[in-house]
PDB file of N, CA and C in Angstrom:
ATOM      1  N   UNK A   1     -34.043  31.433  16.570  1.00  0.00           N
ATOM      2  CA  UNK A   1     -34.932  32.556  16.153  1.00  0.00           C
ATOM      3  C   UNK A   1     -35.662  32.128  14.866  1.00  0.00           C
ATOM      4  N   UNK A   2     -34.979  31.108  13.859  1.00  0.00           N
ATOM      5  CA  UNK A   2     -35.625  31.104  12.512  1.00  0.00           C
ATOM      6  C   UNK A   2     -36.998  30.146  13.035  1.00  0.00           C
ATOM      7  N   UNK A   3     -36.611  29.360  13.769  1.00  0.00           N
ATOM      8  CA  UNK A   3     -37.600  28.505  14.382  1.00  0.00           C
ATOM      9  C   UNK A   3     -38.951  29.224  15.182  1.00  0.00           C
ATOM     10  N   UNK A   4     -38.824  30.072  15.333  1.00  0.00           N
ATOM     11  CA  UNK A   4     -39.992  31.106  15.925  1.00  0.00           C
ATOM     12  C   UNK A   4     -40.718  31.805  14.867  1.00  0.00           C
ATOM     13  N   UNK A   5     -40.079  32.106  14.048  1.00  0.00           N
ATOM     14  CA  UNK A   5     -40.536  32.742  12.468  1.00  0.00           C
ATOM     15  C   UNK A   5     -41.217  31.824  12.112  1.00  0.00           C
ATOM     16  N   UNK A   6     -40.789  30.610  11.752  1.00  0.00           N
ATOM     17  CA  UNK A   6     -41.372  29.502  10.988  1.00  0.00           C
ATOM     18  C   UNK A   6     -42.543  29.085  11.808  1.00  0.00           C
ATOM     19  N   UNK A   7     -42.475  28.928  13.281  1.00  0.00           N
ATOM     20  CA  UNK A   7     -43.914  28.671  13.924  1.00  0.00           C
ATOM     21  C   UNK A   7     -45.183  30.100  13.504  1.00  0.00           C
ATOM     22  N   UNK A   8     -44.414  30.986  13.371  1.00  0.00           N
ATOM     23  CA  UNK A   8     -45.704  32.256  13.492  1.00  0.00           C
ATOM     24  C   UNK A   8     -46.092  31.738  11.913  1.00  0.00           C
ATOM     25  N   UNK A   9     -44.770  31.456  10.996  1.00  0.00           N
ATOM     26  CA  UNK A   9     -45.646  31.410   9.832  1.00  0.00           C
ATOM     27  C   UNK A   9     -46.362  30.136   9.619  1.00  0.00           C
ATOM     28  N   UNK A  10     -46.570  28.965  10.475  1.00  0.00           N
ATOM     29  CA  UNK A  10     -47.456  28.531   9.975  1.00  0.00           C
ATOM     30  C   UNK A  10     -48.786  28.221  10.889  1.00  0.00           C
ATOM     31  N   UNK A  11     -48.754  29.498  11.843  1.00  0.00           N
ATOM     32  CA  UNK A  11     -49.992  29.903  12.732  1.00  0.00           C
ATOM     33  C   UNK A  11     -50.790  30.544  11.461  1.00  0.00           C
ATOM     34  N   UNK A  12     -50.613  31.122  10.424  1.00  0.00           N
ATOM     35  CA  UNK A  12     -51.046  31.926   9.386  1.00  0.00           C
ATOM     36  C   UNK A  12     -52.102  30.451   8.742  1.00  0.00           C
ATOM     37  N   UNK A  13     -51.409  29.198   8.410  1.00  0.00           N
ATOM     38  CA  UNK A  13     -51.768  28.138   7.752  1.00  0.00           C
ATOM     39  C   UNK A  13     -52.069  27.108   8.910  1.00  0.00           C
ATOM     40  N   UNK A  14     -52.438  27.537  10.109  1.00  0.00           N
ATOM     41  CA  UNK A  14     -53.288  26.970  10.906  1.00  0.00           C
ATOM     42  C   UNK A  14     -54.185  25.838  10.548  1.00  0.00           C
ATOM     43  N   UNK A  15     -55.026  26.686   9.587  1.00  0.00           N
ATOM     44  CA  UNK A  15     -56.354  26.429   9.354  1.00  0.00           C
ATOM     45  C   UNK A  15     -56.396  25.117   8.547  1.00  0.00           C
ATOM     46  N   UNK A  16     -55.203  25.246   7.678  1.00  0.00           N
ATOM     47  CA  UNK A  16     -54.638  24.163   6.588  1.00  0.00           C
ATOM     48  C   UNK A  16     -53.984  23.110   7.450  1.00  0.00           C
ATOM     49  N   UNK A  17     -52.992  23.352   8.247  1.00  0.00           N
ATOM     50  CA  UNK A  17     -52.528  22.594   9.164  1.00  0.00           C
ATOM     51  C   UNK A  17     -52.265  22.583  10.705  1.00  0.00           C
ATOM     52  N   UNK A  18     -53.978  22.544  11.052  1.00  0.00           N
ATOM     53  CA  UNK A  18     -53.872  22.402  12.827  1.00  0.00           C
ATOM     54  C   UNK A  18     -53.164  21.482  13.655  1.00  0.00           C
ATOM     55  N   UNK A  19     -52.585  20.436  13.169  1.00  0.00           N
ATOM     56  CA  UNK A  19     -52.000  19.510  14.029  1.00  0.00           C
ATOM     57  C   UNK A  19     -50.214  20.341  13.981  1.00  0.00           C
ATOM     58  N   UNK A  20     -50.154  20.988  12.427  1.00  0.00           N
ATOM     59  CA  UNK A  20     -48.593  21.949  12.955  1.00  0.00           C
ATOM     60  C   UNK A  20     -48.985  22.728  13.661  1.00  0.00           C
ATOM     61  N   UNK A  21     -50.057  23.579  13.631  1.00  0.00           N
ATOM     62  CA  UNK A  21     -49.967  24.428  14.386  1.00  0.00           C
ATOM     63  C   UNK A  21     -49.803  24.624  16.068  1.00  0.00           C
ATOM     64  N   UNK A  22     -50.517  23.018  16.494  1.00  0.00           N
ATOM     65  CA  UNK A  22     -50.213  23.187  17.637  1.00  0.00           C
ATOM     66  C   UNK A  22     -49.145  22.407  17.704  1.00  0.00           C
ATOM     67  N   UNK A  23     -47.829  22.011  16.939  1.00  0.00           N
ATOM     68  CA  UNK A  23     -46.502  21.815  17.466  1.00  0.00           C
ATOM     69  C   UNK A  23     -45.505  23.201  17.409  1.00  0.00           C
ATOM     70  N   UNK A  24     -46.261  23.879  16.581  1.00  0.00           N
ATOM     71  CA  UNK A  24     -45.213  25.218  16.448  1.00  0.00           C
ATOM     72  C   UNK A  24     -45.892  25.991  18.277  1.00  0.00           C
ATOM     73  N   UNK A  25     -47.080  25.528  18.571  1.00  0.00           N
ATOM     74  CA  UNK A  25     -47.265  26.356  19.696  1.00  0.00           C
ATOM     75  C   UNK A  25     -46.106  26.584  20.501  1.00  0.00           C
ATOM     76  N   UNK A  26     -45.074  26.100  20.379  1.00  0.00           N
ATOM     77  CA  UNK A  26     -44.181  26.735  21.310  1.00  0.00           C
ATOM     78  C   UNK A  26     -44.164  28.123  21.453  1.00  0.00           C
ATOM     79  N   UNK A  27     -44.770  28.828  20.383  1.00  0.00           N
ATOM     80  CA  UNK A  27     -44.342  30.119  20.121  1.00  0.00           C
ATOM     81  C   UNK A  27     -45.673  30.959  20.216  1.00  0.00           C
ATOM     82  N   UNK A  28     -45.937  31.459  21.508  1.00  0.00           N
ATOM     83  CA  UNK A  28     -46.617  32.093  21.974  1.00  0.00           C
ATOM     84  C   UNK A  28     -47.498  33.672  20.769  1.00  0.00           C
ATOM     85  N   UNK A  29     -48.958  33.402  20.775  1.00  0.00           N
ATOM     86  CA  UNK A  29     -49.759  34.189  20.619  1.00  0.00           C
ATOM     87  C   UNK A  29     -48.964  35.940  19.627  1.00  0.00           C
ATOM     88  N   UNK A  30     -48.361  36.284  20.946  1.00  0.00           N
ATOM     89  CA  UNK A  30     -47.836  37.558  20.944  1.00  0.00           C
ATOM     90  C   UNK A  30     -46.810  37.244  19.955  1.00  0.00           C
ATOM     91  N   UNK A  31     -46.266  36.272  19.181  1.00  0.00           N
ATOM     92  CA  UNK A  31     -45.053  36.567  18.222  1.00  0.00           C
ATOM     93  C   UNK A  31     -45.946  36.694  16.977  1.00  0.00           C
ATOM     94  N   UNK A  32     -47.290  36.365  16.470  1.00  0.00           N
ATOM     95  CA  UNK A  32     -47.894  36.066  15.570  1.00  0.00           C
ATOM     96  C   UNK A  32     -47.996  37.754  15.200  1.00  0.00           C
ATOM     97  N   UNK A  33     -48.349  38.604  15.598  1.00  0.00           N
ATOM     98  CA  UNK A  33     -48.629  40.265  15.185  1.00  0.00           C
ATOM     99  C   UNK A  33     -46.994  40.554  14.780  1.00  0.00           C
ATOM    100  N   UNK A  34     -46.075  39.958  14.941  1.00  0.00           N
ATOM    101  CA  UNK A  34     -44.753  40.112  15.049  1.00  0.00           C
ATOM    102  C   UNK A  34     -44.564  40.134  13.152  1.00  0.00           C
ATOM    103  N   UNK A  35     -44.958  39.257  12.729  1.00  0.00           N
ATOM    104  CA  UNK A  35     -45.388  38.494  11.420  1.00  0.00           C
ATOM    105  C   UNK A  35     -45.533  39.446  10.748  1.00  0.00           C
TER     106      UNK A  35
END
């Protein structure tokens, strides 16, 4: 679960880091409003 947190939070820092962001993609769209 902490691992799903940590992907939404760094869907937030996307922008800063797109290459994490698409390794955190495991974690689907819908957990990001979760945030």
């Amino acid at each position: 679960r902490e691992a799903a947190v940590r992907a939404v939070r760094w869907r937030g820092k996307s922008v800063a880091f797109p290459g994490l962001a698409e390794r955190a993609g495991t974690a689907p769209p819908s957990a990001a409003p979760t945030a």
